[in-house]
C-alpha atoms as a PDB file:
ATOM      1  CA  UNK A   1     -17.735  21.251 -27.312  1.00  0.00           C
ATOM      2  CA  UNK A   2     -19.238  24.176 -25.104  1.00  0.00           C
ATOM      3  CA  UNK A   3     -17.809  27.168 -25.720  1.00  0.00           C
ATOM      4  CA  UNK A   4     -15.524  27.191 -22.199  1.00  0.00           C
ATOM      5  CA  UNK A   5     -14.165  24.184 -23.086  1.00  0.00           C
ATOM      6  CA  UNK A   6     -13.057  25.929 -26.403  1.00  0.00           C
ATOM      7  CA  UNK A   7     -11.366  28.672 -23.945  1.00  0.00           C
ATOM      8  CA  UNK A   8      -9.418  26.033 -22.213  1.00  0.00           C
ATOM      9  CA  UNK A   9      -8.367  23.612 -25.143  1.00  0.00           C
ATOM     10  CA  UNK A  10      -6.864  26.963 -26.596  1.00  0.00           C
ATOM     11  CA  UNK A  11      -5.464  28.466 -23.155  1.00  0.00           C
ATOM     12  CA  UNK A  12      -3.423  25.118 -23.116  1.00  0.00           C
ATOM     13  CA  UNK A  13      -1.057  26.244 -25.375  1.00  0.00           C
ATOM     14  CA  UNK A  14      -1.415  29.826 -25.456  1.00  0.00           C
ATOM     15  CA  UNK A  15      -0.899  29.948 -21.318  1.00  0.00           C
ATOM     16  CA  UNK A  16      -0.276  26.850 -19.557  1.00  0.00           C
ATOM     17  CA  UNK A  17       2.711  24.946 -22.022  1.00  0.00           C
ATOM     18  CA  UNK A  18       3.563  28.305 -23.380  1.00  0.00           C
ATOM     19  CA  UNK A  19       7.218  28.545 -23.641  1.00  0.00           C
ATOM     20  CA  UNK A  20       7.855  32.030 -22.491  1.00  0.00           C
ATOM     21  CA  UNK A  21       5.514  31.168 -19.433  1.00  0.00           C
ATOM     22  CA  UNK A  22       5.542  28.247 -17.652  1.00  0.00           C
ATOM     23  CA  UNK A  23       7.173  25.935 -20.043  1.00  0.00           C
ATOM     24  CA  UNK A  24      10.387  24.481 -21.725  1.00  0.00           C
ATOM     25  CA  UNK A  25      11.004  22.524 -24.914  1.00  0.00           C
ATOM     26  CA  UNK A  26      12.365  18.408 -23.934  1.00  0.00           C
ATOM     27  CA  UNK A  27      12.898  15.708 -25.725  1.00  0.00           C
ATOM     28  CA  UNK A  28      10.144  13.037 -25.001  1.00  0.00           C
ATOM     29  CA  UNK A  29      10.771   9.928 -26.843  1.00  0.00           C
ATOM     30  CA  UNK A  30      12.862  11.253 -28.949  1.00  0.00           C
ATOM     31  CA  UNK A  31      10.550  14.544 -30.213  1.00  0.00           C
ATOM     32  CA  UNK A  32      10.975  17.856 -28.773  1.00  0.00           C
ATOM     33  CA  UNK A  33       7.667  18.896 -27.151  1.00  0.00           C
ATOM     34  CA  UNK A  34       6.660  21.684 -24.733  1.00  0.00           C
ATOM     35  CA  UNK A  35       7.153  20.426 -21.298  1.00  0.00           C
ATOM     36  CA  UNK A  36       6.185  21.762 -17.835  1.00  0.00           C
ATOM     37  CA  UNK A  37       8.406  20.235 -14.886  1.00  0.00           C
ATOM     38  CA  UNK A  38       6.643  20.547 -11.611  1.00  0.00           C
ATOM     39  CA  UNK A  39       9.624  21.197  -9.814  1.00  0.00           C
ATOM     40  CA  UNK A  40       7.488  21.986  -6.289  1.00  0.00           C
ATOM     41  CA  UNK A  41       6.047  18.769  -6.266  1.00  0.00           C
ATOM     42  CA  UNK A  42       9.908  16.718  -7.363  1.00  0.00           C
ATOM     43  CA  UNK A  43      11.151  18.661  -4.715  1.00  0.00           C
ATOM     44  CA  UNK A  44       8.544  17.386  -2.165  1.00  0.00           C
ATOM     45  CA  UNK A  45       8.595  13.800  -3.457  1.00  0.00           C
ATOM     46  CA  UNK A  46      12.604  13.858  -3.352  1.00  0.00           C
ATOM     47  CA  UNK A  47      12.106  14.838   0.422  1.00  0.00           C
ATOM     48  CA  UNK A  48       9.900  11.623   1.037  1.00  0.00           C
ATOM     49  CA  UNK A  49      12.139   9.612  -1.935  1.00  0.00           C
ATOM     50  CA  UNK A  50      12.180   5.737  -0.955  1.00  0.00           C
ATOM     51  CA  UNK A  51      15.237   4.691   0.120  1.00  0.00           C
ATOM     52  CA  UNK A  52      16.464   1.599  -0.521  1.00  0.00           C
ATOM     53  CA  UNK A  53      18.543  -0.744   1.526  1.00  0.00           C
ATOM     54  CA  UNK A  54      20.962  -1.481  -1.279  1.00  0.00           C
ATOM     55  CA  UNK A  55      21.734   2.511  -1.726  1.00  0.00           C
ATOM     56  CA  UNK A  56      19.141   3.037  -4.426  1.00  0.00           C
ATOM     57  CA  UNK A  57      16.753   5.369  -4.444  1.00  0.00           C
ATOM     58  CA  UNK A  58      13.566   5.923  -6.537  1.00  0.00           C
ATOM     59  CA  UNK A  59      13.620   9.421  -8.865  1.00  0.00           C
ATOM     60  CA  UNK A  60      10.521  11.131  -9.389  1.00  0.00           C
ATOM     61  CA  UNK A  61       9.473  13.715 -11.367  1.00  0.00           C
ATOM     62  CA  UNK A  62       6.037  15.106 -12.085  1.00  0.00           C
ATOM     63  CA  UNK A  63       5.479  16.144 -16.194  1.00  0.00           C
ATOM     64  CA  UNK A  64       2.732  17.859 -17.576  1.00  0.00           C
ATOM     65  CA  UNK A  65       2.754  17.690 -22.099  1.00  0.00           C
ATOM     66  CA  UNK A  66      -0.127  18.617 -24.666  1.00  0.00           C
ATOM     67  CA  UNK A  67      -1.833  15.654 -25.336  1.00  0.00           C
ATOM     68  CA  UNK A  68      -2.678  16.414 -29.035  1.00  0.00           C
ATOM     69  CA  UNK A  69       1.424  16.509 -28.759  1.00  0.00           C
ATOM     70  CA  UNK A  70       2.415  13.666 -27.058  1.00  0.00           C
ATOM     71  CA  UNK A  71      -0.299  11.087 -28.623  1.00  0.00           C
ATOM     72  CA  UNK A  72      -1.981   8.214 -26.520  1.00  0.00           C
ATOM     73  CA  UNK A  73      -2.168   8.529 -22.542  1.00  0.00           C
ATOM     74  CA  UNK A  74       1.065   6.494 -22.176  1.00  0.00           C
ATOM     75  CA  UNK A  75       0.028   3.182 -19.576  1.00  0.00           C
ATOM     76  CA  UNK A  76       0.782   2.371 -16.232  1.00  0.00           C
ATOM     77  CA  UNK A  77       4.255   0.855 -16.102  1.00  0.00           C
ATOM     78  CA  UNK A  78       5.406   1.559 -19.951  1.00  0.00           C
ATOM     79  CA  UNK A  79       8.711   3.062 -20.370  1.00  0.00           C
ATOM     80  CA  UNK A  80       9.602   6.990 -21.765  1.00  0.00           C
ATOM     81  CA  UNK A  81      12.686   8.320 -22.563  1.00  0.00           C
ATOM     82  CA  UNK A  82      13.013  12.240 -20.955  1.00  0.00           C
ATOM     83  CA  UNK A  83      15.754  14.199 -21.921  1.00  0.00           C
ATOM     84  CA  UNK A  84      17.675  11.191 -22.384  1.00  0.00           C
ATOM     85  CA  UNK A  85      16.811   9.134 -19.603  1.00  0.00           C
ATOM     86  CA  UNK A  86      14.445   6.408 -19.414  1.00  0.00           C
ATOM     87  CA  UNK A  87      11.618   6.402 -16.893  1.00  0.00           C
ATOM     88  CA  UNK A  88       8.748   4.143 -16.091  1.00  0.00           C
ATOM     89  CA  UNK A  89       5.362   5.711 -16.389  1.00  0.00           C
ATOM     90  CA  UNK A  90       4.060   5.337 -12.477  1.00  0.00           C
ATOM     91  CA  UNK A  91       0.902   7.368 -13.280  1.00  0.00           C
ATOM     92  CA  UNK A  92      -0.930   8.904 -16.025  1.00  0.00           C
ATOM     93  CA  UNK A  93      -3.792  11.202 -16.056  1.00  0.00           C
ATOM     94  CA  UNK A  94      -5.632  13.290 -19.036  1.00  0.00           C
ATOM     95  CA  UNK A  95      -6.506  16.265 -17.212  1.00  0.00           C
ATOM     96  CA  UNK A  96      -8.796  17.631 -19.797  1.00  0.00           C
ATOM     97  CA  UNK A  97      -6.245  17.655 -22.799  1.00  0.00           C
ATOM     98  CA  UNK A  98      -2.771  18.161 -20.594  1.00  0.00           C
ATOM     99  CA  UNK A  99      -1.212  15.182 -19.598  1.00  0.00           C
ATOM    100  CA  UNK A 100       0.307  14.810 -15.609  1.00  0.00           C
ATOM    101  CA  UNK A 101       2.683  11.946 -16.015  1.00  0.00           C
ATOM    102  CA  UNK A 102       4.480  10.699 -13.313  1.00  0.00           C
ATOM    103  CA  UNK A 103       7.980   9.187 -13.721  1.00  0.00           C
ATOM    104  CA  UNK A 104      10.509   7.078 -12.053  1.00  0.00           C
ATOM    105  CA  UNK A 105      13.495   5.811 -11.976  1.00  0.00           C
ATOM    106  CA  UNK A 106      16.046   3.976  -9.476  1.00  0.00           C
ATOM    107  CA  UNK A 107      19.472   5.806  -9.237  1.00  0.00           C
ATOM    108  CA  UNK A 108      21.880   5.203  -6.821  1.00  0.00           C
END
């Protein structure tokens, strides 16, 4: 590894899923991990949510985790329990060691 990727690996803890940054410790799966929520882009998605003709609506929420903490990129359509809650996986990305997972779920 070149020597700025070294830099970022380490700045992935140390700044970006730092808990007195940006931050805060959920339960994924049942293990507590550092977790970033990206509440400007839930708050977007919840503007455009799909609504439903039944009354349901599709949740979102936008999750960024260590991957050398969470494990294997989890797949398109697999399930994850957050903070109690299970979500399907709609999207998964390794952004150079940080993981943006995208969840939903259908609440009424």
């Amino acid at each position: 590894m070149s020597a700025f990727k070294d830099i970022i690996a380490t700045d992935i803890h140390r700044t970006f899923l730092n808990l007195d940054e940006f931050s805060d410790i959920h339960m994924v799966n049942g293990k507590q991990m550092l977790v970033q929520v990206d509440e400007n882009e839930q708050i977007e998605r919840e503007k455009r949510f799909n609504q439903n003709m039944d009354g349901l609506y599709t949740n979102q929420k936008l999750i960024y985790v260590a991957a050398d903490e969470y494990g294997p990129l989890p797949k398109q359509g697999s399930m994850i329990t957050f903070d109690g809650r299970k979500y399907m996986v709609a999207d998964a990305i390794n952004e150079g060691g940080v993981y943006s997972i995208t969840l939903e779920a259908n609440r009424a």
